[in-house]
C-alpha atoms as a PDB file:
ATOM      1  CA  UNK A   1       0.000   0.000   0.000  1.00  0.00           C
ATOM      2  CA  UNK A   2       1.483   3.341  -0.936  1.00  0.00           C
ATOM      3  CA  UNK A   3       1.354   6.159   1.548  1.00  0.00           C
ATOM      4  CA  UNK A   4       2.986   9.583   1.566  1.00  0.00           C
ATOM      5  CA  UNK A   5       3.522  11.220   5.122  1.00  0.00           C
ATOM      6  CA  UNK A   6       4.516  14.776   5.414  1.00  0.00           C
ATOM      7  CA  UNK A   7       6.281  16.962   7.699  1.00  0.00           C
ATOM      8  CA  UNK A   8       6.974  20.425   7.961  1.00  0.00           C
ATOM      9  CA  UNK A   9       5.017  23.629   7.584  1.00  0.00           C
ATOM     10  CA  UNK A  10       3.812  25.974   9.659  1.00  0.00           C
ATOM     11  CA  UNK A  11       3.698  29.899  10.581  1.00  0.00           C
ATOM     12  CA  UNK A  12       6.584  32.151   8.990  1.00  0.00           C
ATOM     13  CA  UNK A  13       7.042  35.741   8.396  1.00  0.00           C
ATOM     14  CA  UNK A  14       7.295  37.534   4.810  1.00  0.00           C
ATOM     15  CA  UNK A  15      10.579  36.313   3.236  1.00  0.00           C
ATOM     16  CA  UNK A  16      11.161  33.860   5.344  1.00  0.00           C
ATOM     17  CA  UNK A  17      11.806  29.942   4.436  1.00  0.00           C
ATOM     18  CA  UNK A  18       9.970  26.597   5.351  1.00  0.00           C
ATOM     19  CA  UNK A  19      10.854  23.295   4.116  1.00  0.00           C
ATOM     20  CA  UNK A  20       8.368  20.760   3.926  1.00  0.00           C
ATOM     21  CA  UNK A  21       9.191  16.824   3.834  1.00  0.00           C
ATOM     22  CA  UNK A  22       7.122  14.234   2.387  1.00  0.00           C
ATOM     23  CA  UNK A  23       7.469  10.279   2.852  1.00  0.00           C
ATOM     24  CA  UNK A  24       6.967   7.651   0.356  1.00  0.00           C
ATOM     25  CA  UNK A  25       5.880   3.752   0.829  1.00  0.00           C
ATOM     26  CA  UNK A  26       4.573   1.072  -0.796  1.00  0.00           C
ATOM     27  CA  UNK A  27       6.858   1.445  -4.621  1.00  0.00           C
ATOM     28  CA  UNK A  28       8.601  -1.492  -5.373  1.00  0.00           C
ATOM     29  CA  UNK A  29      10.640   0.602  -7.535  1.00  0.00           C
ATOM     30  CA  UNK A  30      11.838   4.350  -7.812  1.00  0.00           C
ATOM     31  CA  UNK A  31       9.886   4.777 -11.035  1.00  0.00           C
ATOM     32  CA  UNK A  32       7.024   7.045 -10.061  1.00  0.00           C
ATOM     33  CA  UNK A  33       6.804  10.938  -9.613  1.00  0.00           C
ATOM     34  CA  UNK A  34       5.852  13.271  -6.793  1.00  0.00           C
ATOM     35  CA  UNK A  35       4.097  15.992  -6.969  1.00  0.00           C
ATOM     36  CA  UNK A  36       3.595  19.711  -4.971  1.00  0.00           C
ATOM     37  CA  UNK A  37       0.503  20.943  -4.742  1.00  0.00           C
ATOM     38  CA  UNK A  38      -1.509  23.477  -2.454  1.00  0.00           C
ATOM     39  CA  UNK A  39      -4.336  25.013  -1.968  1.00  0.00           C
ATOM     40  CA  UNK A  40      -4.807  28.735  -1.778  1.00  0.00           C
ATOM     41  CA  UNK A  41      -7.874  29.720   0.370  1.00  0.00           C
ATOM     42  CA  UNK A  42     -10.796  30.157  -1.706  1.00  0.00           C
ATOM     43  CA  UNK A  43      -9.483  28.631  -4.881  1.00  0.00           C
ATOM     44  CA  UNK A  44      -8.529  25.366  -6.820  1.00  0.00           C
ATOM     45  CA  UNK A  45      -5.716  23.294  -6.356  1.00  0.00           C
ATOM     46  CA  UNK A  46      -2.598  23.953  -8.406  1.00  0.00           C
ATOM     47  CA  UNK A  47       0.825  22.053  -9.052  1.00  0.00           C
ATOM     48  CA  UNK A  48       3.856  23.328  -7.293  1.00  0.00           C
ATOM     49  CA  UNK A  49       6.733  21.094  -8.448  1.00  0.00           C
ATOM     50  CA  UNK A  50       6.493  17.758  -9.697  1.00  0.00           C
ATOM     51  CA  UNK A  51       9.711  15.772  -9.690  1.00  0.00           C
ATOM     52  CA  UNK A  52      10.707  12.302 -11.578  1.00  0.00           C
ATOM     53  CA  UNK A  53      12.250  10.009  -8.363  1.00  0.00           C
ATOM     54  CA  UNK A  54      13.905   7.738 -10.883  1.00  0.00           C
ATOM     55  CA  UNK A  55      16.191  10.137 -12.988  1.00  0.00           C
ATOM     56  CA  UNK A  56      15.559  13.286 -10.640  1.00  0.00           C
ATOM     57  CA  UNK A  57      13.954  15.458 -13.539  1.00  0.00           C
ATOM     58  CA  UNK A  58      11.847  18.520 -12.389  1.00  0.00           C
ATOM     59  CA  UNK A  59       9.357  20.684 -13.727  1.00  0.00           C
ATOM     60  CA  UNK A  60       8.426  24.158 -11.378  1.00  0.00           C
ATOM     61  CA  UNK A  61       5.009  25.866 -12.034  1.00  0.00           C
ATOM     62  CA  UNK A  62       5.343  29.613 -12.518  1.00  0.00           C
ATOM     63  CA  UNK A  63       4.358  30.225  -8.776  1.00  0.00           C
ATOM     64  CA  UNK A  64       7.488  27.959  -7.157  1.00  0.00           C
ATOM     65  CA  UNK A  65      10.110  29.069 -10.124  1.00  0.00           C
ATOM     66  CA  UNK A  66      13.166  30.923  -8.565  1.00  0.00           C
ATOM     67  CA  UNK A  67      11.907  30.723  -5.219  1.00  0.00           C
ATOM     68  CA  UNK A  68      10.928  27.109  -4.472  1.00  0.00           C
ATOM     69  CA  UNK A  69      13.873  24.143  -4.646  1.00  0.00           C
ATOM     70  CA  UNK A  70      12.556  20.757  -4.960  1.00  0.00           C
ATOM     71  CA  UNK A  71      15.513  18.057  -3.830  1.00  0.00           C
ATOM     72  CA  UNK A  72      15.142  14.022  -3.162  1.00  0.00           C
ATOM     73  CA  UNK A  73      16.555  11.565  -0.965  1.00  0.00           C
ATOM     74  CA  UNK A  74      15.722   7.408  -2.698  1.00  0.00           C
ATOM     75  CA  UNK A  75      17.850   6.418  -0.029  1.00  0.00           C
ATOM     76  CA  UNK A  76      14.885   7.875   2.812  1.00  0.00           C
ATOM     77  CA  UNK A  77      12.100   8.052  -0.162  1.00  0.00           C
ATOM     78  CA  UNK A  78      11.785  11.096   0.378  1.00  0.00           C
ATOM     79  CA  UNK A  79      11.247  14.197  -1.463  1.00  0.00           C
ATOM     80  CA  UNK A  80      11.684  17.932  -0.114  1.00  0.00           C
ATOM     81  CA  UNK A  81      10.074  21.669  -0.981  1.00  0.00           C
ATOM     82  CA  UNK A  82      12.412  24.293   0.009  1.00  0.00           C
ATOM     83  CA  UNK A  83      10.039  27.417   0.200  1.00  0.00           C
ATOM     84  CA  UNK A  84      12.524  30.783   0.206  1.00  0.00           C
ATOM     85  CA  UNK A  85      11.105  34.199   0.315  1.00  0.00           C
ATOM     86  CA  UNK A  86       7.950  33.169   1.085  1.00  0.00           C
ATOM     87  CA  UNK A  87       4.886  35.742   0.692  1.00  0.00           C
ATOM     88  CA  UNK A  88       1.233  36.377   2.319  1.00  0.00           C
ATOM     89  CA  UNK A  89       0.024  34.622  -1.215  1.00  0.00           C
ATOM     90  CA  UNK A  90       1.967  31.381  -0.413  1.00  0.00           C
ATOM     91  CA  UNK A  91      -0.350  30.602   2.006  1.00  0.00           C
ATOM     92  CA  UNK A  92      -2.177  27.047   1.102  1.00  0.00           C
ATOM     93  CA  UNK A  93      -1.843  23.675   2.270  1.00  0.00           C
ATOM     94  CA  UNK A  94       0.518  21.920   0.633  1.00  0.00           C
ATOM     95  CA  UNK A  95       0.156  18.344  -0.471  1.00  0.00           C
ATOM     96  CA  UNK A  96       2.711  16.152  -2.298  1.00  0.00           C
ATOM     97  CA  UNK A  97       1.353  13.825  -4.322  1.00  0.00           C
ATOM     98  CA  UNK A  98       2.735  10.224  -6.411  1.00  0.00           C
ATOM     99  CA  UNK A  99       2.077   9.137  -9.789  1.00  0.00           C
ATOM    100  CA  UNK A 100       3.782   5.920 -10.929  1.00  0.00           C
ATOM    101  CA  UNK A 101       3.465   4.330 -14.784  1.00  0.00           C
ATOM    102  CA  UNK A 102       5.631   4.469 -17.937  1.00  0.00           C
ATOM    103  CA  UNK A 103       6.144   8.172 -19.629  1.00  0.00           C
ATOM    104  CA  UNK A 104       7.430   8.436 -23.216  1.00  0.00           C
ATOM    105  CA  UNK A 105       8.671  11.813 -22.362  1.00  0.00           C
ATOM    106  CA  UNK A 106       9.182  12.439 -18.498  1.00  0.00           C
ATOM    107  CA  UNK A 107       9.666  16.398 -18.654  1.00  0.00           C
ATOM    108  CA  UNK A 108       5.979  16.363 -20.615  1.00  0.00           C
ATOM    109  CA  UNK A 109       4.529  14.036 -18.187  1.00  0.00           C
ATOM    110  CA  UNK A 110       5.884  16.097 -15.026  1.00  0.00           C
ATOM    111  CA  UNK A 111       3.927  19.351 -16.653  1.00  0.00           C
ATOM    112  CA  UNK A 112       0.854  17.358 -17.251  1.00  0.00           C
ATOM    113  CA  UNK A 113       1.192  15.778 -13.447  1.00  0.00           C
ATOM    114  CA  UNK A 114       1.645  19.970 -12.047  1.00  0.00           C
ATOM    115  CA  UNK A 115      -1.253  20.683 -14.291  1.00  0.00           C
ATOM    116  CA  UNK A 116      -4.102  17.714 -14.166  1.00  0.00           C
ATOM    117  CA  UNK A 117      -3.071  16.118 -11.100  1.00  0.00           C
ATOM    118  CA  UNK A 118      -1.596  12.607 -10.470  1.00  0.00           C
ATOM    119  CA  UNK A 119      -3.075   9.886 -12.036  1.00  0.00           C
ATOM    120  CA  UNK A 120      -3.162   7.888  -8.874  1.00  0.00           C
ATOM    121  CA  UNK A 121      -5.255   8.856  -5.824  1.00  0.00           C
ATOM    122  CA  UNK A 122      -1.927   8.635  -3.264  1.00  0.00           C
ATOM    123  CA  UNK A 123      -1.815  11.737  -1.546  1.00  0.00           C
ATOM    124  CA  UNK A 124       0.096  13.460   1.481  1.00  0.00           C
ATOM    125  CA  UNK A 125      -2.118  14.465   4.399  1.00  0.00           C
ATOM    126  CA  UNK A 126      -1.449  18.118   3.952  1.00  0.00           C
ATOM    127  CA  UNK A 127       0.656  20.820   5.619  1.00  0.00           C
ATOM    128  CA  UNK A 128      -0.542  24.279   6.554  1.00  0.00           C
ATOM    129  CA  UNK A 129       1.612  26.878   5.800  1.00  0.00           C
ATOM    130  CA  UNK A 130       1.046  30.648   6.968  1.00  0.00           C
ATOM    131  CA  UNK A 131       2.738  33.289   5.772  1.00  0.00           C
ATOM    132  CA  UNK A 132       2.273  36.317   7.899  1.00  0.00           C
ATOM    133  CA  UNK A 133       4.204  39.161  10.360  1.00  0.00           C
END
């Protein structure tokens, strides 16, 4: 059974950093992808990051890029968001997110993860994160 745990989050001022952790179980293998995603208060769901554990490729959606570092670990399956210079519009709950299955073309298939969602229905259990002085 797969399951993603997270850790991390929480309360930080304007320009400050969080990182936020997330746990994966239940691949036989390292070929699936996580994926970032939060929720802003009051709107839908959008894609973060969404990384390739296999060959470590990433794709950033417009909101993370230059500010947000996604990073793995296969040895600890696990995957990290580095949040820098965070802002009062960062604040969501973040979820990560696993898709597994073959992908012609991974870079394509990490956009269309960050943009439709995983195909799978593994998900993280959330992590609040405030941005506010």
């Amino acid at each position: 059974q797969v399951q993603l745990v997270q850790s991390g989050g929480g309360l930080v001022q304007p320009g400050g950093s969080l990182t936020l952790s997330c746990v994966v179980s239940g691949f036989t293998s390292d070929n699936y992808y996580i994926g970032w995603f939060r929720t802003l208060p009051g709107k839908e769901r959008e894609g973060v990051s969404c990384l390739s554990m296999r060959d470590g490729t990433i794709h950033y959606s417009d909101p993370s890029k230059g500010r947000f570092t996604v990073s793995r670990d296969n040895a600890k399956n696990t995957v990290y968001l580095q949040m820098n210079n965070l802002q009062p519009e960062d604040t969501a709950v973040y979820y990560c997110a696993a898709d597994s299955g073959a992908a012609p073309n991974v870079r394509s298939h990490l956009r269309a993860i960050c943009t439709l969602g995983p195909r799978t229905n593994y998900w993280g259990q959330g992590a609040q994160v405030t941005v506010s002085s």
